[in-house]
N, C-alpha and C. Protein backbone atom coordinates (compact mmCIF):
# COMPACT_ATOMS: atom_id res chain seq x y z
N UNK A 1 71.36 -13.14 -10.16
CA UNK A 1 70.32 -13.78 -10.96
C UNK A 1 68.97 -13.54 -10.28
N UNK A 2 68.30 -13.06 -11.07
CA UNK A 2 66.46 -12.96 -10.71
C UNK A 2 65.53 -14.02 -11.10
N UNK A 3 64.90 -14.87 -10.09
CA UNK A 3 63.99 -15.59 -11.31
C UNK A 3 62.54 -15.47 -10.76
N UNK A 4 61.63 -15.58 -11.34
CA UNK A 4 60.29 -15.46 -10.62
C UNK A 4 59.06 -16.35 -11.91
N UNK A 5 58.46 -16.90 -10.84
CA UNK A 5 57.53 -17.87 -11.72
C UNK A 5 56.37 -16.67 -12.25
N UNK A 6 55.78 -17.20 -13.33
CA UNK A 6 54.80 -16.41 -13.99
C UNK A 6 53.41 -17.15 -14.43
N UNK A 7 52.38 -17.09 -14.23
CA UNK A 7 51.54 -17.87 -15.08
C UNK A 7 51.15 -16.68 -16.12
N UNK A 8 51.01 -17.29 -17.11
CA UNK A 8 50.58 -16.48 -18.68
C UNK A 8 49.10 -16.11 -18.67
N UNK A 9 48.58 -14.78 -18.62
CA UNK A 9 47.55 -14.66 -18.50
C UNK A 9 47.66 -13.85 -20.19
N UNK A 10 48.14 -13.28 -21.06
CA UNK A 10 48.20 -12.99 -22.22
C UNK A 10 47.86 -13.84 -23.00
N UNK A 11 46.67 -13.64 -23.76
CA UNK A 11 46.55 -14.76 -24.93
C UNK A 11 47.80 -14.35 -26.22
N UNK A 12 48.20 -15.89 -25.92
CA UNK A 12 49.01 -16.00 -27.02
C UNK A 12 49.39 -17.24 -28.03
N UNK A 13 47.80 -17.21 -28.16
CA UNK A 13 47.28 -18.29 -29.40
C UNK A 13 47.75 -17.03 -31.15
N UNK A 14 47.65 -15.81 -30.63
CA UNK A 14 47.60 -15.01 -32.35
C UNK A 14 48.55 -15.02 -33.23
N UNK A 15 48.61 -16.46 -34.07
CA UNK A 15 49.48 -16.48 -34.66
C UNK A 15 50.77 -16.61 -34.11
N UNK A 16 51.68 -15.64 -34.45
CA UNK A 16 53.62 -16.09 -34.10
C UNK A 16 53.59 -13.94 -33.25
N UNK A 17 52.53 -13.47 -33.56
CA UNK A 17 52.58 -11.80 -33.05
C UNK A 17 53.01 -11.51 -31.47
N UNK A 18 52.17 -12.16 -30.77
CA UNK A 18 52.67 -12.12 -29.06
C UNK A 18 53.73 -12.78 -28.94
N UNK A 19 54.44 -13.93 -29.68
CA UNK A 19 55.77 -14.04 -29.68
C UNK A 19 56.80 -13.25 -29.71
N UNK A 20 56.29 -13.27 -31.14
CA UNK A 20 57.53 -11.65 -31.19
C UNK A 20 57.86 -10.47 -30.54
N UNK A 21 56.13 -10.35 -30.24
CA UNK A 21 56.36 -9.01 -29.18
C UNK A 21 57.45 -9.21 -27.70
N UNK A 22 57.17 -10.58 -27.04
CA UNK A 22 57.70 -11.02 -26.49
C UNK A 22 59.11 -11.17 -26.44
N UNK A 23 59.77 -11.34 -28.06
CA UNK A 23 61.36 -11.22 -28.21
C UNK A 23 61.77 -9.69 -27.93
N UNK A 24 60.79 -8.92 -28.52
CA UNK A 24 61.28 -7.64 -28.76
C UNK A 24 60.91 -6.95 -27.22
N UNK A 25 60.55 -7.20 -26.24
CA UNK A 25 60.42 -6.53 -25.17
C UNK A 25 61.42 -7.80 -24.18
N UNK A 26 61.98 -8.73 -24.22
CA UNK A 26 63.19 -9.12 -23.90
C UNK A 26 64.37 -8.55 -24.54
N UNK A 27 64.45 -8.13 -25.74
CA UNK A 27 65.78 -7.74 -26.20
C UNK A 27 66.14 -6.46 -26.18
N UNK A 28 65.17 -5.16 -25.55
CA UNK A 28 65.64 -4.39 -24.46
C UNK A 28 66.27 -4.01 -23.85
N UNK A 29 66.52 -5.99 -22.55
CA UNK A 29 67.24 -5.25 -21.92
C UNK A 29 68.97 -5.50 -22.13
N UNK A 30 69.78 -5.47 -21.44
CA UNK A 30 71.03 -5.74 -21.45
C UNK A 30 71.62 -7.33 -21.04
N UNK A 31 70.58 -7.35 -19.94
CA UNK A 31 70.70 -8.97 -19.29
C UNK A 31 70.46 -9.92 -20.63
N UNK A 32 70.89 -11.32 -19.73
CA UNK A 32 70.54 -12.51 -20.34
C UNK A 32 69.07 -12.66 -19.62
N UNK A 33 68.50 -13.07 -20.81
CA UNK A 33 66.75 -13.27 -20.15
C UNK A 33 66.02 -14.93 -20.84
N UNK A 34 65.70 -16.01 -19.72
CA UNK A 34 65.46 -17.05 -20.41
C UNK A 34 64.13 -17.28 -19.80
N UNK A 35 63.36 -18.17 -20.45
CA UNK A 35 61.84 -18.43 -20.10
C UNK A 35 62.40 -20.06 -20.04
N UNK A 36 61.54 -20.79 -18.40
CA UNK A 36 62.05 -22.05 -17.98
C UNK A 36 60.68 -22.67 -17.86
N UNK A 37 60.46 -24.19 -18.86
CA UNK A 37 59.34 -24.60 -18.62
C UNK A 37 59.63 -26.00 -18.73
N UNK A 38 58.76 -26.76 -18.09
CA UNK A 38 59.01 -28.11 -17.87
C UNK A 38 60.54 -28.05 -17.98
N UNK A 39 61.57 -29.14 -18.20
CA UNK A 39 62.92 -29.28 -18.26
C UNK A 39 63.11 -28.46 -19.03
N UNK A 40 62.91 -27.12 -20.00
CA UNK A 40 63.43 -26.47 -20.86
C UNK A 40 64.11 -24.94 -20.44
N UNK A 41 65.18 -24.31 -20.83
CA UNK A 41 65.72 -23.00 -20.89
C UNK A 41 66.01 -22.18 -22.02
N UNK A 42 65.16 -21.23 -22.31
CA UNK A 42 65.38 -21.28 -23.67
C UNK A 42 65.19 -19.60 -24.02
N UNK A 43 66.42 -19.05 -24.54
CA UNK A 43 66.84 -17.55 -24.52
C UNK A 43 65.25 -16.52 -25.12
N UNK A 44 64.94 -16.14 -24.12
CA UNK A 44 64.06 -15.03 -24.65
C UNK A 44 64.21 -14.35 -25.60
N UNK A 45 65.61 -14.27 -25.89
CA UNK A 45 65.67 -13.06 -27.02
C UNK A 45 65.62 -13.72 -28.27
N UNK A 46 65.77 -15.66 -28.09
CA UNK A 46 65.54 -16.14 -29.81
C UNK A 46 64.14 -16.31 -30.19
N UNK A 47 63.20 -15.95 -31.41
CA UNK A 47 62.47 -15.43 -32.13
C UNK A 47 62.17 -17.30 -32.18
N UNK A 48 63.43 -17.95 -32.97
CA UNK A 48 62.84 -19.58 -33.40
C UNK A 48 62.69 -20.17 -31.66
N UNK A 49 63.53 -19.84 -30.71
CA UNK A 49 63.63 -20.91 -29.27
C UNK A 49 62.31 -20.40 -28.90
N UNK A 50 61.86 -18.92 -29.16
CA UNK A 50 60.75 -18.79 -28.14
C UNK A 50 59.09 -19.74 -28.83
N UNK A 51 59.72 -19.58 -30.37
CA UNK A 51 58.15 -20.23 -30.72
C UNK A 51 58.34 -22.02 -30.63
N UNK A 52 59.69 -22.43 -30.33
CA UNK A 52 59.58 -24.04 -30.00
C UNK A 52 58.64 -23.97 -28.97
N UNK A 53 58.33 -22.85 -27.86
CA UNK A 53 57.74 -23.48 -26.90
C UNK A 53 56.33 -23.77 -26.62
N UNK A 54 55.88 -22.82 -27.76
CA UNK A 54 54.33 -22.89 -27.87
C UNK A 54 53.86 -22.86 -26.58
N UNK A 55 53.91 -21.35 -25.90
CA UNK A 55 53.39 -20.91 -24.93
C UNK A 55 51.54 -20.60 -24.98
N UNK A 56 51.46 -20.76 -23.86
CA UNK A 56 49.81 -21.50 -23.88
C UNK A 56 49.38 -20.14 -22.94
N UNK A 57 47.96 -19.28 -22.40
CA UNK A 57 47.45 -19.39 -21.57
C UNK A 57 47.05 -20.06 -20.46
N UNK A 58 47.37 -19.41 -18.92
CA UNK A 58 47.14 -20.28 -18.40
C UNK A 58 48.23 -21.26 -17.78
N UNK A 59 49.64 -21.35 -19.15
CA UNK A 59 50.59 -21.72 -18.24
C UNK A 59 51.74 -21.23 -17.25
N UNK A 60 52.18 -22.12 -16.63
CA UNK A 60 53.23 -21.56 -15.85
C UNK A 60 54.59 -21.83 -16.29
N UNK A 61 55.06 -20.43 -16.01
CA UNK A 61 56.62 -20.45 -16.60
C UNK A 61 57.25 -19.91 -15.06
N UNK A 62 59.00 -19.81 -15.30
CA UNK A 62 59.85 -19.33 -15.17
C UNK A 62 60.27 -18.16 -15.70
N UNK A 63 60.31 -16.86 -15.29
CA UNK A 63 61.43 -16.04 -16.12
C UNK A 63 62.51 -15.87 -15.48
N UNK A 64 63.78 -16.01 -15.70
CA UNK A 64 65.12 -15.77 -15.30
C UNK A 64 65.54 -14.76 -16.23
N UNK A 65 66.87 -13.99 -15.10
CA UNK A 65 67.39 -12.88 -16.14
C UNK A 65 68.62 -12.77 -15.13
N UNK A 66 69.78 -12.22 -15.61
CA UNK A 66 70.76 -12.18 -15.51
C UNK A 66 72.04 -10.99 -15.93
N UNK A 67 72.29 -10.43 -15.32
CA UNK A 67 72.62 -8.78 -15.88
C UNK A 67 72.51 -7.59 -14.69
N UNK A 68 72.73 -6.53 -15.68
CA UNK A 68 72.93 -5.70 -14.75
C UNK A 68 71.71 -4.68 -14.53
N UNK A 69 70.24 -5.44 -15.60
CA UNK A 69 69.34 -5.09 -15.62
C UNK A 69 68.26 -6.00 -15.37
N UNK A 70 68.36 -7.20 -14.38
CA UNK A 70 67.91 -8.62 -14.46
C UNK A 70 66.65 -7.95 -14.06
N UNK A 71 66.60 -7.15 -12.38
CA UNK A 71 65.15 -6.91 -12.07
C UNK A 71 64.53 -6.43 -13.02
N UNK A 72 64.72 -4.94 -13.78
CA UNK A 72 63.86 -4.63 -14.67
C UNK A 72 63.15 -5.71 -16.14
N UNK A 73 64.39 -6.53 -16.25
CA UNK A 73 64.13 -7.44 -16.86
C UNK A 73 63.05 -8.22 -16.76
N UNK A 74 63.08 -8.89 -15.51
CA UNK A 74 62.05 -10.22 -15.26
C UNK A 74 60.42 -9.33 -15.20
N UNK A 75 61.02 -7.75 -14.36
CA UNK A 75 59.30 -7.19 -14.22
C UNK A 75 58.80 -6.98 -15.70
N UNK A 76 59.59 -6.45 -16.85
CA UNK A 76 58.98 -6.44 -17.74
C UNK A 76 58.58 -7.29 -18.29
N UNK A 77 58.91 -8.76 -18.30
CA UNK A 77 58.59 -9.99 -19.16
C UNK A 77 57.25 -10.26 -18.46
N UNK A 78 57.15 -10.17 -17.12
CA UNK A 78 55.97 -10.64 -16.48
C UNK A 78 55.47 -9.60 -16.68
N UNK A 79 54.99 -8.37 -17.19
CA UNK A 79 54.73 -7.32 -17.11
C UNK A 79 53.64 -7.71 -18.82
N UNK A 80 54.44 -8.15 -19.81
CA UNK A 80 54.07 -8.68 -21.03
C UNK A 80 52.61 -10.04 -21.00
N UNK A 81 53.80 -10.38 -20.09
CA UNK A 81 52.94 -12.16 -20.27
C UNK A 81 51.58 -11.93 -19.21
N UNK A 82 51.36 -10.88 -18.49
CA UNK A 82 50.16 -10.91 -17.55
C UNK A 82 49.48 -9.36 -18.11
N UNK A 83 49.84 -8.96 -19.15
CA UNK A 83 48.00 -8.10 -19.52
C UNK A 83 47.53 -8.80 -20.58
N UNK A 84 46.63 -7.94 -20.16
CA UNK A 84 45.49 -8.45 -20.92
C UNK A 84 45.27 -7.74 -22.07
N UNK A 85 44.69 -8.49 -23.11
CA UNK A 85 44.90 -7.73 -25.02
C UNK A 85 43.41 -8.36 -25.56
């Protein structure tokens, strides 16, 4: 298991779009990939779990991943959530 904290430097106020992008560059990889915030765990690759969380700028997450592709995993999610658009 990989996990590494992230703060969100991606604005992702636009609508439900950086969400999705977000599912679709978790579902990639092979691993299990979850984003951990306050008490929550909640599968990167679901489209409805990821927009319960109403990810903010600015905040801090968790990414965990799990697999046989976890590292590439977690670098790409943080890889997403920290450029800039």
């Amino acid at each position: 298991m990989t996990k590494r904290p992230v703060t969100i430097q991606n604005n992702m106020d636009m609508e439900d779009r950086p969400i999705a992008h977000l599912v679709q560059e978790a579902s990639q990889y092979a691993s299990q990939v979850f984003i951990e915030i306050d008490n929550k765990k909640i599968n990167a690759k679901s489209i409805m779990g990821m927009m319960s969380l109403k990810l903010q700028k600015g905040e801090c997450i968790t990414v965990v991943a799990e697999g046989q592709d976890e590292h590439e995993a977690v670098a790409g999610i943080e890889g997403f959530l920290v450029a800039s658009n």
